[in-house]
Protein backbone atom coordinates (compact mmCIF):
# COMPACT_ATOMS: atom_id res chain seq x y z
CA UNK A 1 68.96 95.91 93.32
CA UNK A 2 70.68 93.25 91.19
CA UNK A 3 67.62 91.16 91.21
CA UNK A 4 65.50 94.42 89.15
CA UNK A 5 68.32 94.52 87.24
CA UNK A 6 67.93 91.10 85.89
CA UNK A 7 64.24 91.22 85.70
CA UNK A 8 64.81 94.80 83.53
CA UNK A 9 67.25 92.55 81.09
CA UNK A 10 64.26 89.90 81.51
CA UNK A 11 61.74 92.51 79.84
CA UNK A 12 64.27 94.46 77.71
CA UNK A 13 64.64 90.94 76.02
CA UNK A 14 61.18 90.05 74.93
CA UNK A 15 60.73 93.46 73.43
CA UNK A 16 63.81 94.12 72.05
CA UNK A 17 63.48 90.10 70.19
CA UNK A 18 59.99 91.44 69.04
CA UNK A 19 62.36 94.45 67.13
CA UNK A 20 61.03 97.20 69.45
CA UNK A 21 63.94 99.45 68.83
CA UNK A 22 64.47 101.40 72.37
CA UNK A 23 64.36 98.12 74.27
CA UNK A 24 67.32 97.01 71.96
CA UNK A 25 69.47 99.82 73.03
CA UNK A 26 68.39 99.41 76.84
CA UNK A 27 69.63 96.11 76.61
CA UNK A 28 72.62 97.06 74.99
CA UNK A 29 73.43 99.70 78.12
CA UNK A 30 72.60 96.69 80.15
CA UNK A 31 75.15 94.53 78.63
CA UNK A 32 77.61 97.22 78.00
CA UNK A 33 77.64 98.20 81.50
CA UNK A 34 77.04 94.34 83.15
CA UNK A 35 73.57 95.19 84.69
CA UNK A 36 71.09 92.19 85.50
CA UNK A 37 73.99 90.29 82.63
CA UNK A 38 77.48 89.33 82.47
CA UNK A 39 79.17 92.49 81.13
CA UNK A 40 79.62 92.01 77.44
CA UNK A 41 81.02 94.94 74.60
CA UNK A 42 80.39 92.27 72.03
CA UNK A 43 76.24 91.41 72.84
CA UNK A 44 76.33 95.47 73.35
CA UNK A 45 77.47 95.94 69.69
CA UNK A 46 75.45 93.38 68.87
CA UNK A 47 71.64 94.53 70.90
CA UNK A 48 72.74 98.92 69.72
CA UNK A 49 73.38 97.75 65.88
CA UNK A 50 69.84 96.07 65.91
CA UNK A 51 68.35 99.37 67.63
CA UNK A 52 70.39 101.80 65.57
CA UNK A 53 69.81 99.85 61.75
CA UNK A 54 65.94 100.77 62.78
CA UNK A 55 67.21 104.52 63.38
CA UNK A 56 67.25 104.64 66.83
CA UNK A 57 69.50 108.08 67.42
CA UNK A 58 70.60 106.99 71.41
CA UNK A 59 71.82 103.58 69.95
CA UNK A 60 73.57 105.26 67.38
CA UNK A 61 75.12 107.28 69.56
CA UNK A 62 76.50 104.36 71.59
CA UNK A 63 77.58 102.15 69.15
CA UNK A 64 79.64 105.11 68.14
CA UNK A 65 81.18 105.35 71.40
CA UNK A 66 82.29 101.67 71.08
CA UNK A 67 83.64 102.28 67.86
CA UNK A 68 85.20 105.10 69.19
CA UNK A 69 86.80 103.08 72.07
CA UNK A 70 87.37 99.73 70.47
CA UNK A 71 84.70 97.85 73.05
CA UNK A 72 83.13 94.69 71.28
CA UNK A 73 84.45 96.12 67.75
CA UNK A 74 87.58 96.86 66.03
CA UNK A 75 88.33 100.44 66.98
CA UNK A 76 87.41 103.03 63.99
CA UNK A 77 86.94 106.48 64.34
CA UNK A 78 85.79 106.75 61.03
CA UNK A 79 82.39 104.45 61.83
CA UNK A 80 82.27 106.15 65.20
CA UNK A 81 81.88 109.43 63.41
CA UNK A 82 79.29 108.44 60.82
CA UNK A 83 77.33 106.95 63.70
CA UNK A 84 77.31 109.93 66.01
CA UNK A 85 76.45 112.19 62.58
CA UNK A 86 73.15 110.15 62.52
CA UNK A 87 72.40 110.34 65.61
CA UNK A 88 73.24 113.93 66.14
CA UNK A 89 70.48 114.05 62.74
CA UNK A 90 68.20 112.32 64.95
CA UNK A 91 68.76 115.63 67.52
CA UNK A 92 70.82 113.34 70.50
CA UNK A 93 72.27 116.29 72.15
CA UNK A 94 75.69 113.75 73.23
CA UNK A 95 75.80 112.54 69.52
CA UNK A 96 76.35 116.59 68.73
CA UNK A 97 79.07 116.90 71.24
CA UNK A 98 80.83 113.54 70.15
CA UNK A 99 80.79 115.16 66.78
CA UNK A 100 82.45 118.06 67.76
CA UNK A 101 84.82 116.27 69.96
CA UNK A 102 85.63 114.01 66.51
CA UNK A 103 86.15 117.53 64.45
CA UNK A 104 88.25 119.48 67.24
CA UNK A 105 90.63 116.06 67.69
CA UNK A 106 90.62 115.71 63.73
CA UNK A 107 89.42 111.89 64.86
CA UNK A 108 87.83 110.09 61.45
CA UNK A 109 87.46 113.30 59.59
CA UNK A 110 89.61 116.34 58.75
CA UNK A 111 90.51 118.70 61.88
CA UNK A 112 88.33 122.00 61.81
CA UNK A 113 88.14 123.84 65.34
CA UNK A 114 85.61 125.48 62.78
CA UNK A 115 83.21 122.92 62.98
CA UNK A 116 83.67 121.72 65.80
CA UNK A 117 82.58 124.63 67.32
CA UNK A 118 79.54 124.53 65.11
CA UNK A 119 78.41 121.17 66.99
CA UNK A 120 79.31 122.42 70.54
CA UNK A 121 77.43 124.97 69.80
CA UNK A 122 74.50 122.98 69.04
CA UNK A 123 74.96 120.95 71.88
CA UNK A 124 74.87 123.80 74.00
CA UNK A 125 71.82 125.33 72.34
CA UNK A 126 70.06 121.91 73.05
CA UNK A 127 70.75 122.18 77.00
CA UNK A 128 73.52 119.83 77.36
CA UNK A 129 76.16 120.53 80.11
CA UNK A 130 78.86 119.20 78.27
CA UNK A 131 78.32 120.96 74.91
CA UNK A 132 78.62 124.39 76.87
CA UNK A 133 82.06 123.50 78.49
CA UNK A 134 83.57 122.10 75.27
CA UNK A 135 82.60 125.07 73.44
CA UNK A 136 83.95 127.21 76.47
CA UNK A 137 87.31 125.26 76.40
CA UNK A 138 87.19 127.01 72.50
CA UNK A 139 86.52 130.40 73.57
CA UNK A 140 88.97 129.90 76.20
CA UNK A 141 91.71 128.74 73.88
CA UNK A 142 90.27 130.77 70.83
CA UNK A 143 90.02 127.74 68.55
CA UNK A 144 87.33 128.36 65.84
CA UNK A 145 86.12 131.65 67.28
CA UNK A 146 87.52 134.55 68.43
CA UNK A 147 89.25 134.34 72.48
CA UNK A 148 86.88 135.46 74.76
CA UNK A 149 88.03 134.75 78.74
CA UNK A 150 84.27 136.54 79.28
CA UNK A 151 82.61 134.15 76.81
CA UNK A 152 84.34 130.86 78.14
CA UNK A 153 83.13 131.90 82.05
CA UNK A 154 79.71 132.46 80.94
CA UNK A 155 79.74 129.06 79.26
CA UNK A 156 81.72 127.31 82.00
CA UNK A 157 79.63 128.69 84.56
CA UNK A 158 76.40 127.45 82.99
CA UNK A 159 77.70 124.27 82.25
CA UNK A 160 78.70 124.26 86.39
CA UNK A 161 75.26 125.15 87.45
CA UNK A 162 73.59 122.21 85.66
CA UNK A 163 76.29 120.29 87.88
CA UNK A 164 78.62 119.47 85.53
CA UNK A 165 81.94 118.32 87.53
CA UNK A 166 84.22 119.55 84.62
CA UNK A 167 83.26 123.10 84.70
């Protein structure tokens, strides 16, 4: 397995040097996550910011998540968060979450359960697990919207059914 790993890295490379921008983020997973490479946060920052300055709304999304964590950059929630807005512009369902993770935690721009909502929501809307469970942990808790146990089960139990561990 390790040796299509390294020929994947082998072919991410000579696209991604010719600027094609989703072969720049795949070999920024790769080196995020040490596939076919030696595991390197700064070469990931490095291969996503190349993908995401041409747009790229997945790359976006995962520079913002090393942003967000401090991998290969200087933590900043702020950058995370303008990062995952783009992408979530460029309709990555995760991007919409991380935004309304960064709203409900108050994390690089004023707290609003308000908005944050608004972004689960659209997460959810878009098909991704994890948007319905966050915006059922809201119902649950009634933060942004009205407390609705019925609400949160209906969202939980969707989220469960598209095998979502958390729910």
């Amino acid at each position: 397995m390790e040796e299509s790993f390294e020929k994947a890295v082998e072919y991410y490379k000579k696209a991604a040097e010719m600027g094609y921008d989703v072969a720049q983020c795949d070999l920024g997973y790769m080196y995020e996550h040490g596939m076919g490479v030696e595991q390197s946060y700064e070469k990931a920052v490095e291969w996503y910011s190349k993908s995401a300055e041409q747009g790229y709304p997945r790359a976006q999304n995962n520079l913002g998540l090393l942003y967000h964590k401090g991998l290969g950059v200087e933590e900043s929630f702020e950058k995370a968060f303008e990062l995952y807005m783009e992408a979530a512009s460029g309709a990555d369902t995760d991007a919409a979450n991380n935004v309304g993770i960064m709203y409900k935690n108050g994390l690089g721009v004023e707290q609003s359960y308000e908005k944050a909502v608004k972004w689960f929501r659209l997460a959810a809307d878009l098909g991704l697990p994890m948007g319905e469970y966050n915006l059922g942990k809201m119902y649950e808790r009634g933060l942004g919207v009205e407390q609705s146990y019925e609400k949160a089960l209906e969202l939980f139990r969707s989220s469960a059914e598209s095998c979502n561990p958390r729910a």
